[in-house]
N, C-alpha and C. Protein backbone atom coordinates (compact mmCIF):
# COMPACT_ATOMS: atom_id res chain seq x y z
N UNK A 1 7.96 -19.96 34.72
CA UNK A 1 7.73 -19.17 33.53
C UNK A 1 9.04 -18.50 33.11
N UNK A 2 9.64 -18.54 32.35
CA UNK A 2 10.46 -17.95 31.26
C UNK A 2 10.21 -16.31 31.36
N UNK A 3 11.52 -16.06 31.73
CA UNK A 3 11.81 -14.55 32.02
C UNK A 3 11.69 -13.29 30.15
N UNK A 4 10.86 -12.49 30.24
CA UNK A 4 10.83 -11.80 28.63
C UNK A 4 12.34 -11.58 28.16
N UNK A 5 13.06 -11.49 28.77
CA UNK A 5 14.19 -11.21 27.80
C UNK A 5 15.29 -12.40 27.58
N UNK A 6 14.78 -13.84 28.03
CA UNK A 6 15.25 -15.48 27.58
C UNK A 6 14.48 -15.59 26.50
N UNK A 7 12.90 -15.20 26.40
CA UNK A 7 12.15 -15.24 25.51
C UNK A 7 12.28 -14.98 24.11
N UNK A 8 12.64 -13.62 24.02
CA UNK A 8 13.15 -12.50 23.07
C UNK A 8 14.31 -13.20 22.70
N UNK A 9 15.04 -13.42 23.60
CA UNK A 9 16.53 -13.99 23.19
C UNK A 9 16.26 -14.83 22.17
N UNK A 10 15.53 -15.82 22.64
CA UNK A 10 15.30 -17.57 21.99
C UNK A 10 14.71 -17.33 20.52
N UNK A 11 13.75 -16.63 20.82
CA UNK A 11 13.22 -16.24 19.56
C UNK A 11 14.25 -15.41 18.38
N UNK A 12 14.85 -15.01 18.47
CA UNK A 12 15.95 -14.15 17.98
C UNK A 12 16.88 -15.07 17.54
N UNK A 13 17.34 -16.43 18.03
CA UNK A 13 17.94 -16.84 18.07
C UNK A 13 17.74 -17.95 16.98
N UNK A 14 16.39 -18.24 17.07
CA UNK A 14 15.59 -19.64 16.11
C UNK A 14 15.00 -18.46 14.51
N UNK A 15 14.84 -17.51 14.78
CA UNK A 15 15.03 -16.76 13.73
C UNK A 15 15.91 -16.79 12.67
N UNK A 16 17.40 -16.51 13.28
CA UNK A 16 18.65 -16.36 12.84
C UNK A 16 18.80 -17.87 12.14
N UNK A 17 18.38 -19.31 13.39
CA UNK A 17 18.38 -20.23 12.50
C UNK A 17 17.63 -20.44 11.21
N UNK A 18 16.80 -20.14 11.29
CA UNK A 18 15.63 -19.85 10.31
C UNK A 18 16.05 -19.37 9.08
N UNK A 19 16.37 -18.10 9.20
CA UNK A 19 16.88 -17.67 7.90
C UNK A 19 18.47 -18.19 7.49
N UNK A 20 19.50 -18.22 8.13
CA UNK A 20 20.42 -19.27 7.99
C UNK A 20 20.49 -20.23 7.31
N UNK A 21 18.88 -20.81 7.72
CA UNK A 21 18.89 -22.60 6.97
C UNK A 21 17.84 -22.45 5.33
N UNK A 22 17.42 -21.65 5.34
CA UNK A 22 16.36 -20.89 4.18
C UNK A 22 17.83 -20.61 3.06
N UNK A 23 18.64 -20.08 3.56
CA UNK A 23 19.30 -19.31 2.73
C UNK A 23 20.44 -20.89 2.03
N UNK A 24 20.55 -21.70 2.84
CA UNK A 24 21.25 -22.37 2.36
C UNK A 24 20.92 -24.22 1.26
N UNK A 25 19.56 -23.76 1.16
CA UNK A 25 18.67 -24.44 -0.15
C UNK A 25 19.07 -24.48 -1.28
N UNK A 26 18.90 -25.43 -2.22
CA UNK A 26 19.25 -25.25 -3.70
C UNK A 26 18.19 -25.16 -4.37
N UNK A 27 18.60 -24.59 -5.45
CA UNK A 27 17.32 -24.40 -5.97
C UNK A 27 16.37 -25.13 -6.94
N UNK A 28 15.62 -25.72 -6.97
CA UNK A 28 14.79 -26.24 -6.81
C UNK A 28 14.15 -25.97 -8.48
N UNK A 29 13.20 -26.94 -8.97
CA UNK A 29 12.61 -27.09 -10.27
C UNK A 29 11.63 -25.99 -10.47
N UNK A 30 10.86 -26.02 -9.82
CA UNK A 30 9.59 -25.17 -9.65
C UNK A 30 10.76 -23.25 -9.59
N UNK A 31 11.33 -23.38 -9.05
CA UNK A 31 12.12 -21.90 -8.71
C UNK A 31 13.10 -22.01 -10.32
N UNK A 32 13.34 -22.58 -10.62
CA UNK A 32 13.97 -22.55 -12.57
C UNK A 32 12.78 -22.16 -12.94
N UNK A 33 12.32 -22.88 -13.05
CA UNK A 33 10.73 -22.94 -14.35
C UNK A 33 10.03 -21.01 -13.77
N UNK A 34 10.42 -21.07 -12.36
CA UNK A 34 9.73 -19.52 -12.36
C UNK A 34 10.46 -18.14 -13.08
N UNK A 35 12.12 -18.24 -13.02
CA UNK A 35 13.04 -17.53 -13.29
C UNK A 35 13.04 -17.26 -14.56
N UNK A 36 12.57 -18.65 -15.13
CA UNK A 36 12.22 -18.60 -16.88
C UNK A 36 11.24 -17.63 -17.27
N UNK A 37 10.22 -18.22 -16.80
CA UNK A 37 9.01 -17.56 -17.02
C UNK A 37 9.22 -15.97 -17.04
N UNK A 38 9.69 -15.32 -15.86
CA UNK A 38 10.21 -14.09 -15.85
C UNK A 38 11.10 -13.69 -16.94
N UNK A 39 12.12 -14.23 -17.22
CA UNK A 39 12.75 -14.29 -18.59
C UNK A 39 11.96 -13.60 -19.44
N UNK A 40 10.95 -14.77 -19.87
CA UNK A 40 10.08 -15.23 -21.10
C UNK A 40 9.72 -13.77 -20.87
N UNK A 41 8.73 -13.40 -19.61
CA UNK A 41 7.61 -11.82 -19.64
C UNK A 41 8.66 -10.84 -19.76
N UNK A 42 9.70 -10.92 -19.32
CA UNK A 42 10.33 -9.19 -19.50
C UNK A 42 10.69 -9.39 -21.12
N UNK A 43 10.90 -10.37 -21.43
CA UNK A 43 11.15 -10.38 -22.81
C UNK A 43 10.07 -9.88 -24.21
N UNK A 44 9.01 -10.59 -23.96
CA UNK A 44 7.62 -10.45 -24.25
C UNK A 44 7.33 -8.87 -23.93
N UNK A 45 7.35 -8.14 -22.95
CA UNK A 45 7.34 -6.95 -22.44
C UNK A 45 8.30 -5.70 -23.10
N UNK A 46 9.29 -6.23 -23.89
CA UNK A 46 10.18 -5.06 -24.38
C UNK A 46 9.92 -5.12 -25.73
N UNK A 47 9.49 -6.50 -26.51
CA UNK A 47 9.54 -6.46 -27.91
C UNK A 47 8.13 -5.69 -27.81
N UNK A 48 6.67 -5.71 -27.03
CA UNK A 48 5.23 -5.09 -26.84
C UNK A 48 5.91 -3.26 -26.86
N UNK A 49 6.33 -3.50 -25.93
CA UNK A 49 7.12 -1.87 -26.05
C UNK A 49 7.55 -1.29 -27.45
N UNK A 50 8.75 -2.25 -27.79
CA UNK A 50 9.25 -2.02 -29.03
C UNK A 50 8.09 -1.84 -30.37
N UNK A 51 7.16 -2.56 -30.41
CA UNK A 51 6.28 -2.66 -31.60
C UNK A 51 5.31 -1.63 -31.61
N UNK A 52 5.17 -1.00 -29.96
CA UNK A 52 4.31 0.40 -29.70
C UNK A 52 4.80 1.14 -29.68
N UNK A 53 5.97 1.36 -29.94
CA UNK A 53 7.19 2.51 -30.52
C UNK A 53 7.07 2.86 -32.54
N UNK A 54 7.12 1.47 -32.63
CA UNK A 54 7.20 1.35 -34.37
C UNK A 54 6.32 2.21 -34.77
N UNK A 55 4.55 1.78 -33.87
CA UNK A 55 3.71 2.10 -34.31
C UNK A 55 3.36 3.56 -34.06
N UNK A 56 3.29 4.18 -33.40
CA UNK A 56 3.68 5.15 -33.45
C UNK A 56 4.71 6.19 -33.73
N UNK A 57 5.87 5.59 -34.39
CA UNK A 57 6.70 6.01 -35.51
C UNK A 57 6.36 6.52 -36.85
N UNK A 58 5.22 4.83 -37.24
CA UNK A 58 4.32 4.74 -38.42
C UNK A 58 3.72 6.09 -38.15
N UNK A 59 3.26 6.19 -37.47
CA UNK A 59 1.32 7.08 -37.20
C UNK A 59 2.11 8.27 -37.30
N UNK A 60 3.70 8.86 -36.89
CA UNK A 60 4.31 9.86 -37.35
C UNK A 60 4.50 10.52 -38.60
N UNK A 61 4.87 9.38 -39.43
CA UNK A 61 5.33 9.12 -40.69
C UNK A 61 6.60 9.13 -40.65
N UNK A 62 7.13 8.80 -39.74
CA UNK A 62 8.59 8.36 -39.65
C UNK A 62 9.90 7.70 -40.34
């Protein structure tokens, strides 16, 4: 049996590979098309803002 702190080690170790090899991916179609999308909503999200500003500008008499 495998001593806890070879254990810990190993694991620590396949981790490090882990994220190492994660990090070094390209990116991918599905990960564009999502980045867009985000685009698209914060965009969508400021002009909604902007037009609930107007309108209550209006409702001021601004």
């Amino acid at each position: 049996m495998m001593k806890p702190e070879r254990t810990i080690g190993a694991a620590l170790i396949m981790g490090a590979l882990l994220v190492a090899l994660s990090a070094c991916q390209k990116e991918g179609p599905a990960e564009q098309a999502g980045k867009e999308l985000d685009q698209a909503t914060e965009k969508v999200g400021e002009q909604i803002e902007k037009a609930g500003d107007d309108i209550q500008d209006a409702a001021k008499g601004d």
